[in-house]
PDB file of N, CA and C in Angstrom:
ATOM      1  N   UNK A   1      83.505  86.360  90.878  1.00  0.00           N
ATOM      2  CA  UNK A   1      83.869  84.961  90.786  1.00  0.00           C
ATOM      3  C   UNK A   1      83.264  84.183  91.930  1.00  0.00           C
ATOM      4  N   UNK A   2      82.706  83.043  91.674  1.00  0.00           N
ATOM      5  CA  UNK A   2      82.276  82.182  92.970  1.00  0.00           C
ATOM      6  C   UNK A   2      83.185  81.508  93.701  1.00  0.00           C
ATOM      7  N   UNK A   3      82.807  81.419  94.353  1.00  0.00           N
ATOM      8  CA  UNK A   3      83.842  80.705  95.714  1.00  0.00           C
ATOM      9  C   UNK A   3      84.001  79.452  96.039  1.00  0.00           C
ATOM     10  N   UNK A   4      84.397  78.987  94.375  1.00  0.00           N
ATOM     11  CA  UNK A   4      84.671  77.310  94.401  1.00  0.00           C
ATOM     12  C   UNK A   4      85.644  77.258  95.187  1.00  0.00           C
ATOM     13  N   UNK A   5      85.474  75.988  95.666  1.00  0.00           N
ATOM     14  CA  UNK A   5      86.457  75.315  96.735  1.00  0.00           C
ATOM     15  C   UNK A   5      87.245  74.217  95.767  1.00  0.00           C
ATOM     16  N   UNK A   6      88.372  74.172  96.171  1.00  0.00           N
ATOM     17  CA  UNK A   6      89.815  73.097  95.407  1.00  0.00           C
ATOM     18  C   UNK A   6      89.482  72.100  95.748  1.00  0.00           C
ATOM     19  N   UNK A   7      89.471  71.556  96.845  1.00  0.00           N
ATOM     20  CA  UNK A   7      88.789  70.668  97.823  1.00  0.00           C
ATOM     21  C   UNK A   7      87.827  70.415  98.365  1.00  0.00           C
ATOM     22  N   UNK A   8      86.771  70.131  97.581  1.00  0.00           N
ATOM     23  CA  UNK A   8      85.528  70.429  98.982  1.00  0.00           C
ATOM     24  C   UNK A   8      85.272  68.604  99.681  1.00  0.00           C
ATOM     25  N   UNK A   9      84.925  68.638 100.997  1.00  0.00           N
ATOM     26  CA  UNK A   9      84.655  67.174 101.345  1.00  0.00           C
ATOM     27  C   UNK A   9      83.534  66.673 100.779  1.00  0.00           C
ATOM     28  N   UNK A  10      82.979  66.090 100.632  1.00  0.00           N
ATOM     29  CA  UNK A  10      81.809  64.996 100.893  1.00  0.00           C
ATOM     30  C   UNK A  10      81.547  64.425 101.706  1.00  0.00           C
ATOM     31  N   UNK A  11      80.071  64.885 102.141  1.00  0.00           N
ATOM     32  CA  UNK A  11      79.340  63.573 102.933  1.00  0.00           C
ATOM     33  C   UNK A  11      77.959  63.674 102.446  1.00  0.00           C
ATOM     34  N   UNK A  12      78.007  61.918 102.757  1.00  0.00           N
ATOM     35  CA  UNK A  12      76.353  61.608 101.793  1.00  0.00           C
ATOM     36  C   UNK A  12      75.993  61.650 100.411  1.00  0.00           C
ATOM     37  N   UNK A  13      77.470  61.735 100.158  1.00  0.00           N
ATOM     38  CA  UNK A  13      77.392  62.124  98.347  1.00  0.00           C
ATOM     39  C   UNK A  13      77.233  63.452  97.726  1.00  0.00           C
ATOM     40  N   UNK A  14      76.728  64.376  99.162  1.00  0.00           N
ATOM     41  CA  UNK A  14      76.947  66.121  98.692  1.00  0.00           C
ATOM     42  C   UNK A  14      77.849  66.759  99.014  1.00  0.00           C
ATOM     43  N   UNK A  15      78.708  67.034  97.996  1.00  0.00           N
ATOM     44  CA  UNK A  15      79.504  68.414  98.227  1.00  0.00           C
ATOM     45  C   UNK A  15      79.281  70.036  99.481  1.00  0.00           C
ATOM     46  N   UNK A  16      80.111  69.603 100.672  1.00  0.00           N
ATOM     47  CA  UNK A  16      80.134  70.229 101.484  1.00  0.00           C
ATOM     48  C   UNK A  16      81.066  71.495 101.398  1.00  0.00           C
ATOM     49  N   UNK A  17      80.303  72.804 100.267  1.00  0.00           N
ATOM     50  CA  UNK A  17      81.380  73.695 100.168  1.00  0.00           C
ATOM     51  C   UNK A  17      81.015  74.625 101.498  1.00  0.00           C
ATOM     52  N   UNK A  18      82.010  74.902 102.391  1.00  0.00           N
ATOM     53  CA  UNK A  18      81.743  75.667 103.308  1.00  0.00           C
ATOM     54  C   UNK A  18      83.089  76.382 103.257  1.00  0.00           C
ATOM     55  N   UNK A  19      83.313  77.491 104.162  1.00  0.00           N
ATOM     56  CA  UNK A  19      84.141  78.126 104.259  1.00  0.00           C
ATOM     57  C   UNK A  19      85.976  77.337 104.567  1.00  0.00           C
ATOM     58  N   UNK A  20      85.851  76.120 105.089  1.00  0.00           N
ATOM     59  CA  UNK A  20      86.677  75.499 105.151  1.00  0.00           C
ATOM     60  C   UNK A  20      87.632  74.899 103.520  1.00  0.00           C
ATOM     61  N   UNK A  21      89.287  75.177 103.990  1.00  0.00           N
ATOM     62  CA  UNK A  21      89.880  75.157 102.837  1.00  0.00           C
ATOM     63  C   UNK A  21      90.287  75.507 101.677  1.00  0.00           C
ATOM     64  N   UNK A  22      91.035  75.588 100.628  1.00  0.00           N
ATOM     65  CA  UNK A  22      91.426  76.411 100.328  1.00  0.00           C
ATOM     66  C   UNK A  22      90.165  76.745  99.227  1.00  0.00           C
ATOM     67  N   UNK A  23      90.093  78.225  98.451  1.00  0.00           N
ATOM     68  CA  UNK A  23      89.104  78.465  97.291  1.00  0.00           C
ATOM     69  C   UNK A  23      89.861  78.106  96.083  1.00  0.00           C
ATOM     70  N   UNK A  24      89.587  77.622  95.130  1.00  0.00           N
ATOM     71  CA  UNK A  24      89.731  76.724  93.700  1.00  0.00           C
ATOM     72  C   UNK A  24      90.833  78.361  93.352  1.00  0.00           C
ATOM     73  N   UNK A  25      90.658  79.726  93.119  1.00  0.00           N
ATOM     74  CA  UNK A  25      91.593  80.794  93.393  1.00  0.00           C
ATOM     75  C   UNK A  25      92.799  80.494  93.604  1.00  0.00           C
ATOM     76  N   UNK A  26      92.912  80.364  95.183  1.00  0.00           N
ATOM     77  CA  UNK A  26      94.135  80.251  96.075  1.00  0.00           C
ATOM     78  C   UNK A  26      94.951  79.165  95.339  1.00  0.00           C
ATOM     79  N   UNK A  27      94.414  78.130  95.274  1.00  0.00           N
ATOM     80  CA  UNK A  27      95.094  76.687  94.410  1.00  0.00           C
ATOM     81  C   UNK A  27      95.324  77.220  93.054  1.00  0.00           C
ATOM     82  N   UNK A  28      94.816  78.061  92.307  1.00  0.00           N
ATOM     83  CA  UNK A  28      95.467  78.306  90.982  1.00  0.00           C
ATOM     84  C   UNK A  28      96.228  79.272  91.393  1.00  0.00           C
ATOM     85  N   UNK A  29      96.282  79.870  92.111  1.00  0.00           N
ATOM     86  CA  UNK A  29      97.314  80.821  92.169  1.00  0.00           C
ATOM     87  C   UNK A  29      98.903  80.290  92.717  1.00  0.00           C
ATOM     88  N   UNK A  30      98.663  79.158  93.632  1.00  0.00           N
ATOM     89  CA  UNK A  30      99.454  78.724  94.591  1.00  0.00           C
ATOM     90  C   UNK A  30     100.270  77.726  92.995  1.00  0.00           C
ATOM     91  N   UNK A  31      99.440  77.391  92.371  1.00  0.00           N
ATOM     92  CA  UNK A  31     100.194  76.617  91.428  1.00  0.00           C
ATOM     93  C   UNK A  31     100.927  77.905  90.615  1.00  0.00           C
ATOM     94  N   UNK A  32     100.181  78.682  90.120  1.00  0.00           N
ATOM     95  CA  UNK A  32     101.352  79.875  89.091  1.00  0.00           C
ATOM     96  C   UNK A  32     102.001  80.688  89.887  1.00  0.00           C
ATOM     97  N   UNK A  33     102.462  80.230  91.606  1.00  0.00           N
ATOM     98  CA  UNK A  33     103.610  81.176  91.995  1.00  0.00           C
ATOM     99  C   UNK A  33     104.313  80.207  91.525  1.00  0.00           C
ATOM    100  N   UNK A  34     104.405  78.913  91.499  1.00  0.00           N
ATOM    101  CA  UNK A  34     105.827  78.281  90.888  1.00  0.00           C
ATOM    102  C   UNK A  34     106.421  78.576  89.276  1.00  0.00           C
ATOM    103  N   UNK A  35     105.441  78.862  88.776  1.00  0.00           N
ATOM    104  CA  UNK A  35     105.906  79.408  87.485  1.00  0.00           C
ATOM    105  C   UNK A  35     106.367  80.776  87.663  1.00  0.00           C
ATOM    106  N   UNK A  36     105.777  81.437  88.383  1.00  0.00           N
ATOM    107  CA  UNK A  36     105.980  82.993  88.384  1.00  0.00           C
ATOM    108  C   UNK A  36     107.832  83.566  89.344  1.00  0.00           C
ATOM    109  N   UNK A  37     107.654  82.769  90.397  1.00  0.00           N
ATOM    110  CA  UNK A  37     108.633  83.543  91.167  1.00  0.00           C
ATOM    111  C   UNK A  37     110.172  82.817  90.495  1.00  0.00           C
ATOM    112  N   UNK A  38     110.162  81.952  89.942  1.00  0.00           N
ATOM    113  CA  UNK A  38     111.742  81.426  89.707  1.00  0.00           C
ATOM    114  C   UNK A  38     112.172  82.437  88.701  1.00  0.00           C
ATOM    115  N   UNK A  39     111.333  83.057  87.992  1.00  0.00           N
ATOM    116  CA  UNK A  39     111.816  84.387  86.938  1.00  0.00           C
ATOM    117  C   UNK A  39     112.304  85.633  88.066  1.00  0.00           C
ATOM    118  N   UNK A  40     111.592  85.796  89.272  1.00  0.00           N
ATOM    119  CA  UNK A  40     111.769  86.928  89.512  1.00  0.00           C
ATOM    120  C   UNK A  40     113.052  86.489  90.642  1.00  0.00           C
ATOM    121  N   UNK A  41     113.281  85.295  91.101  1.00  0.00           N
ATOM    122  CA  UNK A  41     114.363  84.567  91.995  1.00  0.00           C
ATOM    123  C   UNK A  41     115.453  85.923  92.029  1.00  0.00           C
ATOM    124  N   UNK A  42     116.072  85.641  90.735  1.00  0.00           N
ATOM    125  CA  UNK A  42     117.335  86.666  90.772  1.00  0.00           C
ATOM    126  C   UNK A  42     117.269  88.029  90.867  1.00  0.00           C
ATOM    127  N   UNK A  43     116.055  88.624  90.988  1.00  0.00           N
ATOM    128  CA  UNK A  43     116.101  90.202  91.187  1.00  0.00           C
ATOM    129  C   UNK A  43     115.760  90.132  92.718  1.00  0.00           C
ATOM    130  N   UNK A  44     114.986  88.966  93.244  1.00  0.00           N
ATOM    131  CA  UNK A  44     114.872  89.133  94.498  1.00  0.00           C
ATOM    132  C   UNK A  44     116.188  88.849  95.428  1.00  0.00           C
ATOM    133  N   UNK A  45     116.962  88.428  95.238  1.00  0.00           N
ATOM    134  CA  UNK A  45     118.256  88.002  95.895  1.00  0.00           C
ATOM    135  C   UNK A  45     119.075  89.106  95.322  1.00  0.00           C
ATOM    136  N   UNK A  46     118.986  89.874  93.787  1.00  0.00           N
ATOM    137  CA  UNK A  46     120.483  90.890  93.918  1.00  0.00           C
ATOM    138  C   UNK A  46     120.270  91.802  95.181  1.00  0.00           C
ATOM    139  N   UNK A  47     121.330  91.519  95.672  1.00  0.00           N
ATOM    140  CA  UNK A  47     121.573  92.500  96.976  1.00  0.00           C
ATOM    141  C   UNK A  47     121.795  94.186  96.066  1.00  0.00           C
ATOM    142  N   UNK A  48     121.982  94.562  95.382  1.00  0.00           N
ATOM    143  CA  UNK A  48     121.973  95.709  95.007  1.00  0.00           C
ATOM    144  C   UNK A  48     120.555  96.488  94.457  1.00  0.00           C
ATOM    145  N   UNK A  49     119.960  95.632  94.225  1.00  0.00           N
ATOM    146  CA  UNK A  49     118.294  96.427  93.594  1.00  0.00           C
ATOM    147  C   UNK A  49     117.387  96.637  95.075  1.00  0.00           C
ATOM    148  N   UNK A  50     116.767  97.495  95.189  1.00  0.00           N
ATOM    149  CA  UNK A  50     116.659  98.424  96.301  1.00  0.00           C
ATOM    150  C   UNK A  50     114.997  98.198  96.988  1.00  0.00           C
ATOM    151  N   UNK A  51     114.334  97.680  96.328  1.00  0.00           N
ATOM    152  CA  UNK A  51     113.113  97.468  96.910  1.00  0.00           C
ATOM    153  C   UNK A  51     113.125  95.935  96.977  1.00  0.00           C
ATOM    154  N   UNK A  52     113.461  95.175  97.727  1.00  0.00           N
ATOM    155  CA  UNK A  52     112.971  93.510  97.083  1.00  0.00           C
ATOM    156  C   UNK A  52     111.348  92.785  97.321  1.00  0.00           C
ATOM    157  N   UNK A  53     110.763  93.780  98.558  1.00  0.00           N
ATOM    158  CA  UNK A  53     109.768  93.676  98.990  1.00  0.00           C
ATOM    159  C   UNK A  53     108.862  93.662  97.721  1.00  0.00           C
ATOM    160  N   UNK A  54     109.586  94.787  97.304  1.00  0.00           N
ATOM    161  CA  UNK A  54     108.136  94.880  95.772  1.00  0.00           C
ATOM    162  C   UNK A  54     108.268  93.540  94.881  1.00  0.00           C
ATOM    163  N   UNK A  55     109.422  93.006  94.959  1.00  0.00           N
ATOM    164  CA  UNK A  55     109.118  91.919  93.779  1.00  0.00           C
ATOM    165  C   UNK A  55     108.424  90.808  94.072  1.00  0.00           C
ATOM    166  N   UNK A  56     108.336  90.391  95.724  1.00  0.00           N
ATOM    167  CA  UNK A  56     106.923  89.391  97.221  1.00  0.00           C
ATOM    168  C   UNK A  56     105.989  90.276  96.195  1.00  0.00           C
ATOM    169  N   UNK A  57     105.350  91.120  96.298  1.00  0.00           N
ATOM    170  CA  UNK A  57     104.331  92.131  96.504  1.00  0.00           C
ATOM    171  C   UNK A  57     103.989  91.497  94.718  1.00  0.00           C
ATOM    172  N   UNK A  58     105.322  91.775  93.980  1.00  0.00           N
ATOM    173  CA  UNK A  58     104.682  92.149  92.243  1.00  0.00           C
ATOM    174  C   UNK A  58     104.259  90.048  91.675  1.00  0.00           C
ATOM    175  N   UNK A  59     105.049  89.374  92.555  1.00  0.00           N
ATOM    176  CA  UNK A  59     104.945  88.017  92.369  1.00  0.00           C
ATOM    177  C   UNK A  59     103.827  87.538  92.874  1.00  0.00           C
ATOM    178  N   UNK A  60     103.267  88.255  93.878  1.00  0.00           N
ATOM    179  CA  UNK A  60     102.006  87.357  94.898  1.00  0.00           C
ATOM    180  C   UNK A  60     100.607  87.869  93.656  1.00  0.00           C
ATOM    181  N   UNK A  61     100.911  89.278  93.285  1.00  0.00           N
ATOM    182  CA  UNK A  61      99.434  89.411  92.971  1.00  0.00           C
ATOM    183  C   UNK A  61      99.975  88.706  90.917  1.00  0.00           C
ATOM    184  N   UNK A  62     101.137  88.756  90.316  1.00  0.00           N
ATOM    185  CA  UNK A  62     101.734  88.179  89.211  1.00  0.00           C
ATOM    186  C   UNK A  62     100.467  86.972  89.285  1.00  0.00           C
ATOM    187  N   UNK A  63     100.679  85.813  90.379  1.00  0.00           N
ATOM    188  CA  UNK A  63     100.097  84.696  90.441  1.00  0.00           C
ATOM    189  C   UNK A  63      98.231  84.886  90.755  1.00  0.00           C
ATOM    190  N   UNK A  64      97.679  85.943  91.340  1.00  0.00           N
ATOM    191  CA  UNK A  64      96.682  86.040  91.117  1.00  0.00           C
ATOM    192  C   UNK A  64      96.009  86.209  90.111  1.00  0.00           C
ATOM    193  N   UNK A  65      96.605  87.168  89.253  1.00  0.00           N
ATOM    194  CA  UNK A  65      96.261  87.397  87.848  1.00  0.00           C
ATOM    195  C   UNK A  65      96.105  86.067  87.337  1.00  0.00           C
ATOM    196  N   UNK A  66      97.087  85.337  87.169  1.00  0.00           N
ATOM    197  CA  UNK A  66      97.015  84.398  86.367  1.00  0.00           C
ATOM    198  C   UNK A  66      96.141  83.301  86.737  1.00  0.00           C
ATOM    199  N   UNK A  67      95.257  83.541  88.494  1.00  0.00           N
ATOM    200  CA  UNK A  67      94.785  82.558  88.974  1.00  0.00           C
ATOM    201  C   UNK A  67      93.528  82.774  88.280  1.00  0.00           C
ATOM    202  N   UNK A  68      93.246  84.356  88.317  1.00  0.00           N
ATOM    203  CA  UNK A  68      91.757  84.535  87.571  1.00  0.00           C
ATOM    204  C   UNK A  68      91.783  84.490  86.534  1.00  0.00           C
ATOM    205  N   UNK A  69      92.758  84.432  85.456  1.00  0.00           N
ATOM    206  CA  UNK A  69      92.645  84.413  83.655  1.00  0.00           C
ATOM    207  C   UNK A  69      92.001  82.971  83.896  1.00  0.00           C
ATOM    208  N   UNK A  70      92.635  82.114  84.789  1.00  0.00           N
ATOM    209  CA  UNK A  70      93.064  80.235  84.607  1.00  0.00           C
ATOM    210  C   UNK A  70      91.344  80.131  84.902  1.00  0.00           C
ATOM    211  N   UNK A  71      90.682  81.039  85.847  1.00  0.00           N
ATOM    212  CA  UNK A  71      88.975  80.321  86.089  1.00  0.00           C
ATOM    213  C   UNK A  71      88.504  81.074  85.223  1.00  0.00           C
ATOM    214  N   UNK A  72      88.662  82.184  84.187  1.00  0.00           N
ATOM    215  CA  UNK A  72      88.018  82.721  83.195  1.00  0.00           C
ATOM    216  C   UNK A  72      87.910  81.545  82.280  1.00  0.00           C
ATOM    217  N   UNK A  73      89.029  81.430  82.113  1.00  0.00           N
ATOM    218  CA  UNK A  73      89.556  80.594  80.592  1.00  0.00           C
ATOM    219  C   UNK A  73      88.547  78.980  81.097  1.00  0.00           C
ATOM    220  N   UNK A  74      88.587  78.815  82.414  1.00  0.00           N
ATOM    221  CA  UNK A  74      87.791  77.442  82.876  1.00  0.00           C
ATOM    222  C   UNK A  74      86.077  77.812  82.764  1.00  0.00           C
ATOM    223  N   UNK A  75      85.555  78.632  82.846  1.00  0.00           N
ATOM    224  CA  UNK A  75      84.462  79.331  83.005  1.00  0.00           C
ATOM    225  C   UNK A  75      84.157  78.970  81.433  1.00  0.00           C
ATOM    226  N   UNK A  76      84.528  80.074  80.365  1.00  0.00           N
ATOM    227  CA  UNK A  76      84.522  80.005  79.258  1.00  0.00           C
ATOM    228  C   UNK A  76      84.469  78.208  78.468  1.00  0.00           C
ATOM    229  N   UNK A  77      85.200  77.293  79.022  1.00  0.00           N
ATOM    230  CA  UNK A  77      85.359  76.245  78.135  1.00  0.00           C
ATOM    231  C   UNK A  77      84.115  75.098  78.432  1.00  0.00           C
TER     232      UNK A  77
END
């Protein structure tokens, strides 16, 4: 995948993608943790289920997945 930027600045009218800010990735992903973690909310708070770390762990990469389907599916159209 290329390393579009979400943000890139401008100057002079050219797109200054440099390492600065977030990658077009991070921003789709950062948008489908809000879809993703309010499902997993309540397993992460029962105090009785025994790993909660894994559900950080199963939610962070949950939202990656869906960050790369979201630039496939953008790629494709």
């Amino acid at each position: 995948m290329k390393d579009i930027r979400a943000f890139p600045t401008y100057h002079g009218g050219y797109a200054k993608c440099d390492a600065d800010g977030m990658t077009l990735r991070d921003y789709f992903a950062a948008k489908a943790m809000q879809a993703v973690y309010p499902k997993n909310w309540d397993m992460f708070m029962d105090e009785t289920y025994e790993h909660p770390e894994e559900v950080v762990r199963g939610t962070a990469k949950d939202a990656y997945e869906l960050a790369d389907a979201m630039i496939k599916a953008r790629e494709q159209a």
